[in-house]
PDB file of N, CA and C in Angstrom:
ATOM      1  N   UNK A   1     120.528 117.423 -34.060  1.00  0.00           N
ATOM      2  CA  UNK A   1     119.804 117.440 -32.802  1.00  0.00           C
ATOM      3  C   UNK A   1     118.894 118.671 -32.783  1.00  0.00           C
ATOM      4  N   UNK A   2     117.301 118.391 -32.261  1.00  0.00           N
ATOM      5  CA  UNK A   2     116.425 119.104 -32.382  1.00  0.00           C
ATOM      6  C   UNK A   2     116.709 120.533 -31.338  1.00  0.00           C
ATOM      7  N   UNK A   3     115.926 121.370 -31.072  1.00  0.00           N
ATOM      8  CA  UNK A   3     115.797 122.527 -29.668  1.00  0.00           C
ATOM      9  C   UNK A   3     115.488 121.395 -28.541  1.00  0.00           C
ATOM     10  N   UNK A   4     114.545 120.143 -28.777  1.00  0.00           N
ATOM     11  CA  UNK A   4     114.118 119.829 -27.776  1.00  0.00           C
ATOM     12  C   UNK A   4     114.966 118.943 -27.510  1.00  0.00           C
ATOM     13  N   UNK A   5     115.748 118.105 -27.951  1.00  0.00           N
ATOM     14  CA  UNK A   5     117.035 117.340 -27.585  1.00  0.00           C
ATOM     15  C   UNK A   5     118.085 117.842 -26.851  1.00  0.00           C
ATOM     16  N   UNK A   6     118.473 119.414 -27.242  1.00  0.00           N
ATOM     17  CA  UNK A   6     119.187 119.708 -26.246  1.00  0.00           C
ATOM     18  C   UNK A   6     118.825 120.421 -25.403  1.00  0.00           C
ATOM     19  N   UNK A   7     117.611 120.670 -25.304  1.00  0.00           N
ATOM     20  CA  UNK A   7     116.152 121.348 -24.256  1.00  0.00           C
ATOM     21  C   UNK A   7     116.652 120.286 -23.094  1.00  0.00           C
ATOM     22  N   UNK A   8     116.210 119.246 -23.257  1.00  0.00           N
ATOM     23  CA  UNK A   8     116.850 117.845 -21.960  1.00  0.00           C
ATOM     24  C   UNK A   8     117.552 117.700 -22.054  1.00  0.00           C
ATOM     25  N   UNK A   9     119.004 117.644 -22.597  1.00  0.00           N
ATOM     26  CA  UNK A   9     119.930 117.267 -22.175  1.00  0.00           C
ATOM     27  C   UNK A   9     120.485 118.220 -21.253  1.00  0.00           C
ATOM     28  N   UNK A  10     120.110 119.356 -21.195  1.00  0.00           N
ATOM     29  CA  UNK A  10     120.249 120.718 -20.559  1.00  0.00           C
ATOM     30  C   UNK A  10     120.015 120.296 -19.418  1.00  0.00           C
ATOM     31  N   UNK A  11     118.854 120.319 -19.189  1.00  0.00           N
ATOM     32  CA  UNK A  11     117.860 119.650 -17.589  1.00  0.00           C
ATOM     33  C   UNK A  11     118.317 118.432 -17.416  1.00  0.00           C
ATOM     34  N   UNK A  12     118.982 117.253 -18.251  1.00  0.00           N
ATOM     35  CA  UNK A  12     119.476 116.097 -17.831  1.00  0.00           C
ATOM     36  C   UNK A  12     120.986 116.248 -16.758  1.00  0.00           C
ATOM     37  N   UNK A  13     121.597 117.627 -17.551  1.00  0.00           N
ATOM     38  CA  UNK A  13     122.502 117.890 -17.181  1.00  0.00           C
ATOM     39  C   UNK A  13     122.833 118.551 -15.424  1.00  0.00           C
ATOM     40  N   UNK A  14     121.649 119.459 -15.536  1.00  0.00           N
ATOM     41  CA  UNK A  14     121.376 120.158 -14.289  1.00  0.00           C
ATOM     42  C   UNK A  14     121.217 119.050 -13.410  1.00  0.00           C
ATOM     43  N   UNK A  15     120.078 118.380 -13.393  1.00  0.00           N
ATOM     44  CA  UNK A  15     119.766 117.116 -12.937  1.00  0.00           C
ATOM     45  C   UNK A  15     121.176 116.630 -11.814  1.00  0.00           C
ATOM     46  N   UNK A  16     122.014 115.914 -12.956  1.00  0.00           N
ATOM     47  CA  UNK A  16     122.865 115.341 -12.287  1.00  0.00           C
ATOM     48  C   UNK A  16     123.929 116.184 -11.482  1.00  0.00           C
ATOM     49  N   UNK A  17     124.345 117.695 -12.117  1.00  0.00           N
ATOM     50  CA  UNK A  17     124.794 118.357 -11.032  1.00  0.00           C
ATOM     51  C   UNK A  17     124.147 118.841  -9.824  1.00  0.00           C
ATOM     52  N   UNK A  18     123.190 118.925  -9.893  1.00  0.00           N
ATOM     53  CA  UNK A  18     121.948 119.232  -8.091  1.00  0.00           C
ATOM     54  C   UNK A  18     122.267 118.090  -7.625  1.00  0.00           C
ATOM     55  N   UNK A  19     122.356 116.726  -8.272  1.00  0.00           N
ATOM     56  CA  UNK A  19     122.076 115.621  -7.373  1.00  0.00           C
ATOM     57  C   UNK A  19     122.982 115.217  -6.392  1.00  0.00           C
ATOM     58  N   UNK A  20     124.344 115.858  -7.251  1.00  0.00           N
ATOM     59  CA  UNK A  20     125.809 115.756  -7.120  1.00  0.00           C
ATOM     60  C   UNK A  20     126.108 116.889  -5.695  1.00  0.00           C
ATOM     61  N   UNK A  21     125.605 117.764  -5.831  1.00  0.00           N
ATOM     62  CA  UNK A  21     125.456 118.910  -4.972  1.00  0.00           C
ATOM     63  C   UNK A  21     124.564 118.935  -3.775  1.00  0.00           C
ATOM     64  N   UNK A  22     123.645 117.779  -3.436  1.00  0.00           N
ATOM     65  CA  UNK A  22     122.801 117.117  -2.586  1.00  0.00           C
ATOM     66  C   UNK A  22     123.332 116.462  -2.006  1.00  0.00           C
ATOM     67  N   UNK A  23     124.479 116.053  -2.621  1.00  0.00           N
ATOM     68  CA  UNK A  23     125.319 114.677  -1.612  1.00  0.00           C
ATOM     69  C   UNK A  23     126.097 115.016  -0.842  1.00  0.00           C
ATOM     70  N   UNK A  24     126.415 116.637  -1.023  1.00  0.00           N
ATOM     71  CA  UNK A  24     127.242 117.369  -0.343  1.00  0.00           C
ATOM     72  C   UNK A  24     126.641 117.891   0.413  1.00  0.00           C
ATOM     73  N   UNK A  25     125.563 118.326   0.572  1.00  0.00           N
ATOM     74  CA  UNK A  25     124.622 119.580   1.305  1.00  0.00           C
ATOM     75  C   UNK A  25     123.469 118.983   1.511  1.00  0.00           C
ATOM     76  N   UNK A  26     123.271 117.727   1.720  1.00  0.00           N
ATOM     77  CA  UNK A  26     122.175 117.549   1.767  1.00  0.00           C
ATOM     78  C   UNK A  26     121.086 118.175   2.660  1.00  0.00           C
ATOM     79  N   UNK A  27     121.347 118.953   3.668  1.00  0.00           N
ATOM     80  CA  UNK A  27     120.308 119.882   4.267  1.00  0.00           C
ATOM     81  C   UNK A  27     119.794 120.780   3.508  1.00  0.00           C
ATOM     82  N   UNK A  28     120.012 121.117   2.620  1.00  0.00           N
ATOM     83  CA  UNK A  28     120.286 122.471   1.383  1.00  0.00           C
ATOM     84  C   UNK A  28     118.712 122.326   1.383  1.00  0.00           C
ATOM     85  N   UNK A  29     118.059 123.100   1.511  1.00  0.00           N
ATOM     86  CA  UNK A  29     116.369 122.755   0.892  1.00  0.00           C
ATOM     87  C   UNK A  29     116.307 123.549  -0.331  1.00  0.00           C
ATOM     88  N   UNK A  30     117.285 124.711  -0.464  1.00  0.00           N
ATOM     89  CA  UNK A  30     116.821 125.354  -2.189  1.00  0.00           C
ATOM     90  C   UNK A  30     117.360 124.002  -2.827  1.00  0.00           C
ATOM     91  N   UNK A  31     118.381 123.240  -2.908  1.00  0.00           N
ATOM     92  CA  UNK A  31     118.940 122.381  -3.987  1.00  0.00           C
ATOM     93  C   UNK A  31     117.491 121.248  -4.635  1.00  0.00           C
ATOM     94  N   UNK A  32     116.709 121.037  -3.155  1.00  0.00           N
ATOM     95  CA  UNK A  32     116.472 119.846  -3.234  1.00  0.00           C
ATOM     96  C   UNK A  32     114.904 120.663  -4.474  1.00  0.00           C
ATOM     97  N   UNK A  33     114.662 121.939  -4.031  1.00  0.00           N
ATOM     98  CA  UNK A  33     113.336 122.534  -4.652  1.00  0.00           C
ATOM     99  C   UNK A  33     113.867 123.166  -6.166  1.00  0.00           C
ATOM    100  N   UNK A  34     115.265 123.096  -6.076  1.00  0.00           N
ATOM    101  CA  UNK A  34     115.673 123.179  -7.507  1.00  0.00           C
ATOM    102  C   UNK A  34     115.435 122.013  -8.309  1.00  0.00           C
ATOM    103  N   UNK A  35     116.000 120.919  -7.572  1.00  0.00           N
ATOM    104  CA  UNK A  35     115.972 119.797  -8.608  1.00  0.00           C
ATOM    105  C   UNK A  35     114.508 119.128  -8.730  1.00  0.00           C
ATOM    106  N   UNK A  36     113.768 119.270  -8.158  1.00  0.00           N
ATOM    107  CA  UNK A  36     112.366 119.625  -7.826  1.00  0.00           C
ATOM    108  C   UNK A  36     111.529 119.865  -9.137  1.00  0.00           C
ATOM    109  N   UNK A  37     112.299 121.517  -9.434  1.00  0.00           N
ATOM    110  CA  UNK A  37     111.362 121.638 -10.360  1.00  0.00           C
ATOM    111  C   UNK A  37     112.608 120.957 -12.199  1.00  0.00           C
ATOM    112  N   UNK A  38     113.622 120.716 -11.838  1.00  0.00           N
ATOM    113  CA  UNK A  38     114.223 120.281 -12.730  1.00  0.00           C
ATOM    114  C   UNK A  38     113.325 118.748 -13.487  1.00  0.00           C
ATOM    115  N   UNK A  39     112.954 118.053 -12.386  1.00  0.00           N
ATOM    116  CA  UNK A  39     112.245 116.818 -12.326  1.00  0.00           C
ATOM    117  C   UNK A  39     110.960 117.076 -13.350  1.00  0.00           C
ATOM    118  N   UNK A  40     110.445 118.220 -12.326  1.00  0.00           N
ATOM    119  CA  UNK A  40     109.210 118.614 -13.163  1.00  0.00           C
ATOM    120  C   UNK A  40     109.046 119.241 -14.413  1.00  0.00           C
ATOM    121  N   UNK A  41     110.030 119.881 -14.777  1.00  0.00           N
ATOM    122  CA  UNK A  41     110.098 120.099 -16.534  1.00  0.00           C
ATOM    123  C   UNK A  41     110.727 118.735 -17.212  1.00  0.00           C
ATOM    124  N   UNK A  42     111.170 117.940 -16.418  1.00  0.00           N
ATOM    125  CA  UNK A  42     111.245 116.312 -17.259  1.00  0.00           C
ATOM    126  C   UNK A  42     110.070 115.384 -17.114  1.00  0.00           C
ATOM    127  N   UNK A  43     108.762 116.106 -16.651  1.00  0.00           N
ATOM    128  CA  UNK A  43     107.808 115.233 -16.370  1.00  0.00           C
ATOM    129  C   UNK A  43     107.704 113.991 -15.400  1.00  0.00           C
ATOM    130  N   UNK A  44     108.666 114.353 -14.345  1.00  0.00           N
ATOM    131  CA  UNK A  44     109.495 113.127 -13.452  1.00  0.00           C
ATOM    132  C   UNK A  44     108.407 113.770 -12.332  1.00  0.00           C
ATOM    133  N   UNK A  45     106.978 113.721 -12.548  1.00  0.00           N
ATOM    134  CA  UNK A  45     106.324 114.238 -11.189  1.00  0.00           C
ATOM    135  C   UNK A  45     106.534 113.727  -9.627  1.00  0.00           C
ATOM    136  N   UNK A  46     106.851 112.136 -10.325  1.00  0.00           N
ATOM    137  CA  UNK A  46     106.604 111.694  -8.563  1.00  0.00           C
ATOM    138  C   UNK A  46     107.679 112.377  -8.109  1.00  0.00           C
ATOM    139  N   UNK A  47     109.183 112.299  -9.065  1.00  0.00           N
ATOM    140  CA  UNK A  47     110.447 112.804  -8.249  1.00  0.00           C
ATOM    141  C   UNK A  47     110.137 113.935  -7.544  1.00  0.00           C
ATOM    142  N   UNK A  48     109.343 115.092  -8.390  1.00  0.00           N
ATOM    143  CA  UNK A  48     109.438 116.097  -8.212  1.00  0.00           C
ATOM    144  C   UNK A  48     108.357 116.337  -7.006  1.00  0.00           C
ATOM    145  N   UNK A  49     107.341 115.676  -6.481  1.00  0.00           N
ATOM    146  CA  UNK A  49     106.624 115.945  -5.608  1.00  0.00           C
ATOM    147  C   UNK A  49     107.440 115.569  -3.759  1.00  0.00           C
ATOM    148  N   UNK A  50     108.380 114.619  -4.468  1.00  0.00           N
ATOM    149  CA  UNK A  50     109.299 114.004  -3.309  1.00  0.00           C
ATOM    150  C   UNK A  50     110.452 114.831  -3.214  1.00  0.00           C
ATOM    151  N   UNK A  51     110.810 115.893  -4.115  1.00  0.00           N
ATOM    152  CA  UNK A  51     112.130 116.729  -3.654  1.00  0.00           C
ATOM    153  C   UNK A  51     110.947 118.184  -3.089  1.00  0.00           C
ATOM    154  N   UNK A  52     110.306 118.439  -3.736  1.00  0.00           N
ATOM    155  CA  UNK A  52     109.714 119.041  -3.392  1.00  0.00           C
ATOM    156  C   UNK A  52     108.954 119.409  -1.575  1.00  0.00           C
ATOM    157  N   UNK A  53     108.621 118.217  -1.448  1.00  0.00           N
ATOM    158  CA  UNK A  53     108.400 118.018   0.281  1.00  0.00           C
ATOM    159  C   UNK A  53     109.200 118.203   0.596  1.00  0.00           C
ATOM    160  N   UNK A  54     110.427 117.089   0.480  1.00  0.00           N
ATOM    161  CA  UNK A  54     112.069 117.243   1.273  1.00  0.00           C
ATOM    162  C   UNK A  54     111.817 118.738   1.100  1.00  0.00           C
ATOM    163  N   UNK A  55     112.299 119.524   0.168  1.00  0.00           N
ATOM    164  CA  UNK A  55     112.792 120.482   0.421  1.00  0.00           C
ATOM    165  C   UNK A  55     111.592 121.630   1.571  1.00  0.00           C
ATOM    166  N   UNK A  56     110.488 121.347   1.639  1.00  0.00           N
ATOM    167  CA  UNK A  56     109.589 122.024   2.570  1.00  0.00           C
ATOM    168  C   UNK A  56     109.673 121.290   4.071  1.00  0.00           C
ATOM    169  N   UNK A  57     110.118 119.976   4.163  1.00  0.00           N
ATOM    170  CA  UNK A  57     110.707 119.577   5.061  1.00  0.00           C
ATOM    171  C   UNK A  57     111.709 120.299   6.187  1.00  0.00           C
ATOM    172  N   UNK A  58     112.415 120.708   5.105  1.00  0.00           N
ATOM    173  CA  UNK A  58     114.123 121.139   5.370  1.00  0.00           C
ATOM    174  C   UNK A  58     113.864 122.925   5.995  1.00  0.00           C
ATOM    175  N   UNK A  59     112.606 123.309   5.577  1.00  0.00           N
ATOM    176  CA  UNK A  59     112.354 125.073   5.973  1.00  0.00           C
ATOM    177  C   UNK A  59     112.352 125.428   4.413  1.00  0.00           C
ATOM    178  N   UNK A  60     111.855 125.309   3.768  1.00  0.00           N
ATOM    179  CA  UNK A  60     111.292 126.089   2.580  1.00  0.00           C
ATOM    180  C   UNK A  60     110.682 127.205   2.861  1.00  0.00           C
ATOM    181  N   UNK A  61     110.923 128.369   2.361  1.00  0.00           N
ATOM    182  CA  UNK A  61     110.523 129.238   2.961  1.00  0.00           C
ATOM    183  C   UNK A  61     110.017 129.622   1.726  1.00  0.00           C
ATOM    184  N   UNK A  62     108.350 129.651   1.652  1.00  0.00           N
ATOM    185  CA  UNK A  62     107.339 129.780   0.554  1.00  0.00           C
ATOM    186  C   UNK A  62     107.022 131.170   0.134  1.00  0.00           C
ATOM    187  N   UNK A  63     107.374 131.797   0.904  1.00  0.00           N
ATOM    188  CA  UNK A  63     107.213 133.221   1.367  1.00  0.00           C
ATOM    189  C   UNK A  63     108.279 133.799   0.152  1.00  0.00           C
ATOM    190  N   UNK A  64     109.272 132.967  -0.071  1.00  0.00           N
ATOM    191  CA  UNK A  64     110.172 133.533  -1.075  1.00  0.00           C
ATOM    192  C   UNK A  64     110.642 132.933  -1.937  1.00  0.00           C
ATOM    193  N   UNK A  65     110.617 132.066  -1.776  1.00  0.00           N
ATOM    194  CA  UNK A  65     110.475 130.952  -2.705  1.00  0.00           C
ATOM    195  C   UNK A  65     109.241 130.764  -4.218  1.00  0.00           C
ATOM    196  N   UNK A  66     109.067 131.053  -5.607  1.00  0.00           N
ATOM    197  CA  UNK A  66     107.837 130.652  -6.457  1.00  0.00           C
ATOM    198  C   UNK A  66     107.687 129.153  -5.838  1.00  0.00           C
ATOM    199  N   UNK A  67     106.206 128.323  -5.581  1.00  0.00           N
ATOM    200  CA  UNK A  67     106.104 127.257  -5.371  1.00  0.00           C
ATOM    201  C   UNK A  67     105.284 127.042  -6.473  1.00  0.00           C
ATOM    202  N   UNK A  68     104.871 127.434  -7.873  1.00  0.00           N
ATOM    203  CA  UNK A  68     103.746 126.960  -8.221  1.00  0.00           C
ATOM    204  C   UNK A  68     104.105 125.679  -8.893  1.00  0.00           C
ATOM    205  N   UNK A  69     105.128 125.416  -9.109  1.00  0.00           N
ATOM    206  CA  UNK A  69     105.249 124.193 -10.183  1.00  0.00           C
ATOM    207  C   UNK A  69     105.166 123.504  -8.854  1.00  0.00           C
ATOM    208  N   UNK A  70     105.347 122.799  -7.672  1.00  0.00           N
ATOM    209  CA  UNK A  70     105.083 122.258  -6.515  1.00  0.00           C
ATOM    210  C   UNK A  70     103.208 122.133  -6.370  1.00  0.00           C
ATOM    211  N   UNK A  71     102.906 123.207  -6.810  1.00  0.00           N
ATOM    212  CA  UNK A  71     101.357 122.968  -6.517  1.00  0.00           C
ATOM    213  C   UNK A  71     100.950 122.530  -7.899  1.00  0.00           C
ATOM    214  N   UNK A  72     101.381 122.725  -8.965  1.00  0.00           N
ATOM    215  CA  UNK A  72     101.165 121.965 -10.333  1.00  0.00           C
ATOM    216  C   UNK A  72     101.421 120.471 -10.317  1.00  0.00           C
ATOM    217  N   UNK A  73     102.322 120.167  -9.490  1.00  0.00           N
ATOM    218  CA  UNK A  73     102.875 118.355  -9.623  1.00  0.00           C
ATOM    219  C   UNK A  73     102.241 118.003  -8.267  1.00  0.00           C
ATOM    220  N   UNK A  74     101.663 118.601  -7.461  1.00  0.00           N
ATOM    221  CA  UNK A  74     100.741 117.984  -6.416  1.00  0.00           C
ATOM    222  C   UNK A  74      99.558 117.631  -6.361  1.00  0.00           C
ATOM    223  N   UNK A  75      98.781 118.620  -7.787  1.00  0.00           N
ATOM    224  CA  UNK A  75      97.412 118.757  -8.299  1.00  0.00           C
ATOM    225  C   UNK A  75      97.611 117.595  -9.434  1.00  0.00           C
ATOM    226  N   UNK A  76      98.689 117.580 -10.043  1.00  0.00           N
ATOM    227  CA  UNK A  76      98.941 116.638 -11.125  1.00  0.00           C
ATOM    228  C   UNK A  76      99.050 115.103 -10.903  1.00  0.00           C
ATOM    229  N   UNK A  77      99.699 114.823  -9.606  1.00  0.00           N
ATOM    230  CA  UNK A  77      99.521 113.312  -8.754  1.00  0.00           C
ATOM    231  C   UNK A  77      98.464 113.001  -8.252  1.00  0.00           C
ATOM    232  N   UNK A  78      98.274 114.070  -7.392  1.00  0.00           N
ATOM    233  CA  UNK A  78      96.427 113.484  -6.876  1.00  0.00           C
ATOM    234  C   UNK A  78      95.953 113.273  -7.526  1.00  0.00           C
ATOM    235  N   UNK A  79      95.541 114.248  -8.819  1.00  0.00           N
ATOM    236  CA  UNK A  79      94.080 113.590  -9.764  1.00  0.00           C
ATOM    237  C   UNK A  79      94.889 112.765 -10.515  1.00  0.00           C
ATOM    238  N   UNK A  80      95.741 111.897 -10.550  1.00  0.00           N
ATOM    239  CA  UNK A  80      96.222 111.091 -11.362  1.00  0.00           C
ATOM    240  C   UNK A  80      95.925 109.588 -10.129  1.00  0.00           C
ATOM    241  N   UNK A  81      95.865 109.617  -9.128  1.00  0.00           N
ATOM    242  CA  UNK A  81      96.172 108.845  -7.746  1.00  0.00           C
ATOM    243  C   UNK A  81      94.159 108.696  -8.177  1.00  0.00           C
ATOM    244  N   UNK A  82      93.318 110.079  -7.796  1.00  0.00           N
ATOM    245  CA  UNK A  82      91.908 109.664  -7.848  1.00  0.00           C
ATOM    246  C   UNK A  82      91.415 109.099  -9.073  1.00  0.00           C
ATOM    247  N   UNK A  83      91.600 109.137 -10.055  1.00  0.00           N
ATOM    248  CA  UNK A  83      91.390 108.523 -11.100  1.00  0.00           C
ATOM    249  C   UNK A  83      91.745 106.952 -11.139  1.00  0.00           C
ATOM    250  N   UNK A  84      92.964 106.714 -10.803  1.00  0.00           N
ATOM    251  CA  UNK A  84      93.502 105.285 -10.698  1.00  0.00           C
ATOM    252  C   UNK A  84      92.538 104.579  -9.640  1.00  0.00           C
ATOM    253  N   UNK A  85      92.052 105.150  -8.720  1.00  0.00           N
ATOM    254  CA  UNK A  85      91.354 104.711  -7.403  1.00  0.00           C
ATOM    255  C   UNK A  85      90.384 104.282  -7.766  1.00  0.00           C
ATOM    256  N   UNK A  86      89.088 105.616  -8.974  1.00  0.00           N
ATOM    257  CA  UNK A  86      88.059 105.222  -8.662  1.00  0.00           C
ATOM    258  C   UNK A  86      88.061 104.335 -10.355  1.00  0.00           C
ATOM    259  N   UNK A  87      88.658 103.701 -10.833  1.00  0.00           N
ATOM    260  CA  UNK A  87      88.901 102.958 -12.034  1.00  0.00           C
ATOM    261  C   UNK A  87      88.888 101.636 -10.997  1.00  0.00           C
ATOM    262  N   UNK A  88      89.944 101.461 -10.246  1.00  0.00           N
ATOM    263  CA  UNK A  88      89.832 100.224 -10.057  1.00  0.00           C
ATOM    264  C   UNK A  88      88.615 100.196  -8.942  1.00  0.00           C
ATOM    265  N   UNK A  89      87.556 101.192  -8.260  1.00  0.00           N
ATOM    266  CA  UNK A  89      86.336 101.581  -8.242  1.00  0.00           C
ATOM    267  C   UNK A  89      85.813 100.023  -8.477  1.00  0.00           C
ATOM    268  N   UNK A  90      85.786 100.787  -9.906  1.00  0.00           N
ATOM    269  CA  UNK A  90      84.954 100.246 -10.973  1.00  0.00           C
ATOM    270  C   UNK A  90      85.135  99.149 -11.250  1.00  0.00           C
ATOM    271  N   UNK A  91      86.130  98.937 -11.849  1.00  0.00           N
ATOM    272  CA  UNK A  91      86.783  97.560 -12.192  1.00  0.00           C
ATOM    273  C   UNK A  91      86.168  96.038 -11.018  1.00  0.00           C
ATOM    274  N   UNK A  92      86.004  96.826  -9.787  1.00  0.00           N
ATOM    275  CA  UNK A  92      85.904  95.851  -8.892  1.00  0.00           C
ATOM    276  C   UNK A  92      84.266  95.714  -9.321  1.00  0.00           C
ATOM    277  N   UNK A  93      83.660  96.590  -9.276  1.00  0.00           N
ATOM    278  CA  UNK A  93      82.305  96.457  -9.022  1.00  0.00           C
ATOM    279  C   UNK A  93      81.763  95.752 -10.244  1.00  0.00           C
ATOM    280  N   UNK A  94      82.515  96.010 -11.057  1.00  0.00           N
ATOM    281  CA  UNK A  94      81.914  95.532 -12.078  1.00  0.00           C
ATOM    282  C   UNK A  94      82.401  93.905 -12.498  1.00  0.00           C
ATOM    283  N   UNK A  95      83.562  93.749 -11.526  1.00  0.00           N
ATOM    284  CA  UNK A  95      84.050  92.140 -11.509  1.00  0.00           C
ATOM    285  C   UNK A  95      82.984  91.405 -10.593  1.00  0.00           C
ATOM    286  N   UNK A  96      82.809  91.809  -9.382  1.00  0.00           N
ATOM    287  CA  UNK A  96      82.084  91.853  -8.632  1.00  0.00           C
ATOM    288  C   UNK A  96      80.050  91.838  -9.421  1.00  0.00           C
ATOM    289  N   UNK A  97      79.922  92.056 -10.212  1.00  0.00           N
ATOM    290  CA  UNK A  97      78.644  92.403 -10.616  1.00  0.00           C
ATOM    291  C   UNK A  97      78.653  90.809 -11.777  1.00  0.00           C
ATOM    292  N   UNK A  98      79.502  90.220 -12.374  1.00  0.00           N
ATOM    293  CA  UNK A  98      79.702  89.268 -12.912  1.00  0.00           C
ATOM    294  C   UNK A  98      80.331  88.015 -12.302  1.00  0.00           C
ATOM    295  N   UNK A  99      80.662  88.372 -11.504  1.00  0.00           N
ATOM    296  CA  UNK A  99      80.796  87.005 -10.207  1.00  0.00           C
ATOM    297  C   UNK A  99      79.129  86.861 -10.111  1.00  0.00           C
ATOM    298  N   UNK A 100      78.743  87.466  -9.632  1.00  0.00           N
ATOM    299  CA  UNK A 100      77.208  87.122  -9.139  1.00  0.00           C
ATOM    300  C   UNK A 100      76.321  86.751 -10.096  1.00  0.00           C
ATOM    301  N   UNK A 101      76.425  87.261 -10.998  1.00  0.00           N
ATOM    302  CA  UNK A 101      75.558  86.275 -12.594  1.00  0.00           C
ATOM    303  C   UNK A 101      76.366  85.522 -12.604  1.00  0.00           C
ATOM    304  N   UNK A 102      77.377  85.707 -12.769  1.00  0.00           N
ATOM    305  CA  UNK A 102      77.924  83.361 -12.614  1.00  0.00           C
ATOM    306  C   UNK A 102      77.459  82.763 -11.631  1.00  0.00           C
ATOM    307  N   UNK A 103      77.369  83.549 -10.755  1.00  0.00           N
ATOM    308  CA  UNK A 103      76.869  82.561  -9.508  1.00  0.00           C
ATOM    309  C   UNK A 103      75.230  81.881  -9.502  1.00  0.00           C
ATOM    310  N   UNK A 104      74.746  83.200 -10.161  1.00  0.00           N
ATOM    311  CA  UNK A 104      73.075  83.033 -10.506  1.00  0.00           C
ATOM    312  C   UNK A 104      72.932  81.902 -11.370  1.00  0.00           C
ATOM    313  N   UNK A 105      73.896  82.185 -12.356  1.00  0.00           N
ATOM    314  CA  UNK A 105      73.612  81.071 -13.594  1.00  0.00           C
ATOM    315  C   UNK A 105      74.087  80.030 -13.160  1.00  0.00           C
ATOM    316  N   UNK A 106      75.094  79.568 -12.005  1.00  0.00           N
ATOM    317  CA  UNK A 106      75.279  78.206 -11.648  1.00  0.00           C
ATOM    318  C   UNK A 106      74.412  77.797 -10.665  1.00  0.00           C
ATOM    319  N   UNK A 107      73.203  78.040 -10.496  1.00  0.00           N
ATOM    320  CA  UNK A 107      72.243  78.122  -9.444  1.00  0.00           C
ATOM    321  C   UNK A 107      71.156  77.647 -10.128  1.00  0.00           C
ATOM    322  N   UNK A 108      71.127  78.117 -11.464  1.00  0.00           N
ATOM    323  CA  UNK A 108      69.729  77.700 -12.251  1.00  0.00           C
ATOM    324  C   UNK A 108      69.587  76.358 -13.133  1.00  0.00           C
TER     325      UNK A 108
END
Protein backbone atom coordinates (compact mmCIF):
# COMPACT_ATOMS: atom_id res chain seq x y z
CA UNK A 1 0.00 0.00 0.00
CA UNK A 2 1.10 3.34 -1.41
CA UNK A 3 1.49 6.95 1.09
CA UNK A 4 -1.59 7.75 -0.81
CA UNK A 5 -3.65 4.64 0.08
CA UNK A 6 -3.20 5.11 3.49
CA UNK A 7 -3.30 9.05 2.96
CA UNK A 8 -7.41 8.07 2.55
CA UNK A 9 -7.89 5.58 4.41
CA UNK A 10 -6.76 7.98 7.17
CA UNK A 11 -9.46 10.66 6.07
CA UNK A 12 -11.82 7.66 5.25
CA UNK A 13 -11.33 6.87 8.71
CA UNK A 14 -11.82 10.34 10.30
CA UNK A 15 -14.73 10.62 8.05
CA UNK A 16 -16.67 8.00 9.64
CA UNK A 17 -15.70 8.89 13.20
CA UNK A 18 -17.02 12.84 12.80
CA UNK A 19 -20.00 11.33 11.25
CA UNK A 20 -20.40 9.02 14.17
CA UNK A 21 -19.81 12.01 16.50
CA UNK A 22 -22.55 14.19 14.57
CA UNK A 23 -25.12 11.79 15.52
CA UNK A 24 -24.38 12.54 18.90
CA UNK A 25 -23.87 16.31 18.85
CA UNK A 26 -25.38 17.19 16.15
CA UNK A 27 -25.48 20.97 17.07
CA UNK A 28 -21.61 20.72 17.25
CA UNK A 29 -20.74 23.24 14.32
CA UNK A 30 -16.76 22.57 14.77
CA UNK A 31 -17.64 18.68 13.98
CA UNK A 32 -19.70 19.47 11.12
CA UNK A 33 -16.59 22.17 9.67
CA UNK A 34 -14.26 19.37 10.55
CA UNK A 35 -15.77 16.87 8.50
CA UNK A 36 -16.16 19.64 6.08
CA UNK A 37 -12.86 19.96 5.37
CA UNK A 38 -12.29 16.06 5.76
CA UNK A 39 -14.76 15.87 2.62
CA UNK A 40 -12.69 18.37 1.00
CA UNK A 41 -9.29 16.69 1.05
CA UNK A 42 -11.42 13.62 -0.44
CA UNK A 43 -12.52 15.87 -3.17
CA UNK A 44 -16.22 15.26 -1.85
CA UNK A 45 -16.86 19.18 -2.65
CA UNK A 46 -20.52 19.14 -2.72
CA UNK A 47 -20.32 17.27 0.83
CA UNK A 48 -18.03 19.63 1.87
CA UNK A 49 -19.81 22.86 0.81
CA UNK A 50 -23.02 21.33 2.69
CA UNK A 51 -21.15 20.60 6.08
CA UNK A 52 -19.58 23.53 5.66
CA UNK A 53 -22.85 25.90 5.67
CA UNK A 54 -24.40 23.57 8.36
CA UNK A 55 -21.64 24.25 10.28
CA UNK A 56 -21.91 28.35 9.64
CA UNK A 57 -25.48 27.71 10.19
CA UNK A 58 -24.92 26.37 13.66
CA UNK A 59 -22.55 29.86 14.72
CA UNK A 60 -19.30 29.25 13.08
CA UNK A 61 -17.38 31.56 14.36
CA UNK A 62 -14.99 32.67 11.32
CA UNK A 63 -13.24 34.93 13.41
CA UNK A 64 -11.49 31.77 14.74
CA UNK A 65 -12.07 29.38 12.90
CA UNK A 66 -9.32 28.98 9.24
CA UNK A 67 -12.27 29.02 6.60
CA UNK A 68 -10.20 28.92 3.52
CA UNK A 69 -10.76 25.45 2.33
CA UNK A 70 -14.74 26.58 2.69
CA UNK A 71 -13.95 29.44 0.33
CA UNK A 72 -11.82 27.00 -1.93
CA UNK A 73 -14.93 24.42 -2.32
CA UNK A 74 -17.35 27.41 -2.75
CA UNK A 75 -15.18 29.02 -5.57
CA UNK A 76 -14.67 25.39 -6.75
CA UNK A 77 -18.71 24.62 -7.13
CA UNK A 78 -19.71 27.80 -8.53
CA UNK A 79 -17.33 27.87 -11.40
CA UNK A 80 -18.04 24.31 -11.83
CA UNK A 81 -22.20 25.17 -11.57
CA UNK A 82 -21.22 28.40 -14.30
CA UNK A 83 -19.57 26.42 -16.65
CA UNK A 84 -22.23 23.58 -16.67
CA UNK A 85 -24.85 26.53 -17.18
CA UNK A 86 -23.32 28.32 -19.85
CA UNK A 87 -22.45 24.79 -21.85
CA UNK A 88 -25.83 23.86 -21.81
CA UNK A 89 -25.95 27.88 -22.90
CA UNK A 90 -24.74 26.66 -25.76
CA UNK A 91 -25.82 23.42 -26.37
CA UNK A 92 -29.32 24.94 -26.56
CA UNK A 93 -28.52 27.59 -28.93
CA UNK A 94 -26.88 25.74 -30.99
CA UNK A 95 -29.77 22.90 -31.00
CA UNK A 96 -31.91 25.64 -31.40
CA UNK A 97 -29.80 27.16 -34.46
CA UNK A 98 -30.33 23.63 -36.32
CA UNK A 99 -33.93 23.22 -35.61
CA UNK A 100 -34.34 26.27 -37.74
CA UNK A 101 -32.25 25.09 -40.84
CA UNK A 102 -34.41 22.02 -40.67
CA UNK A 103 -37.13 24.01 -40.59
CA UNK A 104 -35.77 26.26 -43.53
CA UNK A 105 -34.89 23.24 -45.48
CA UNK A 106 -38.39 21.73 -44.98
CA UNK A 107 -39.81 24.93 -46.34
CA UNK A 108 -37.84 24.89 -49.58
Amino acid sequence: MNFFDKYNQELERSLRELSDSIVHNPDDANLYYQRGFIYYKLNKNQSAETDYLKAVSLGLDSTKMPYYSFVQVYEYTTRDRIILFLFGVVFFVILGLEILRFISMSHN
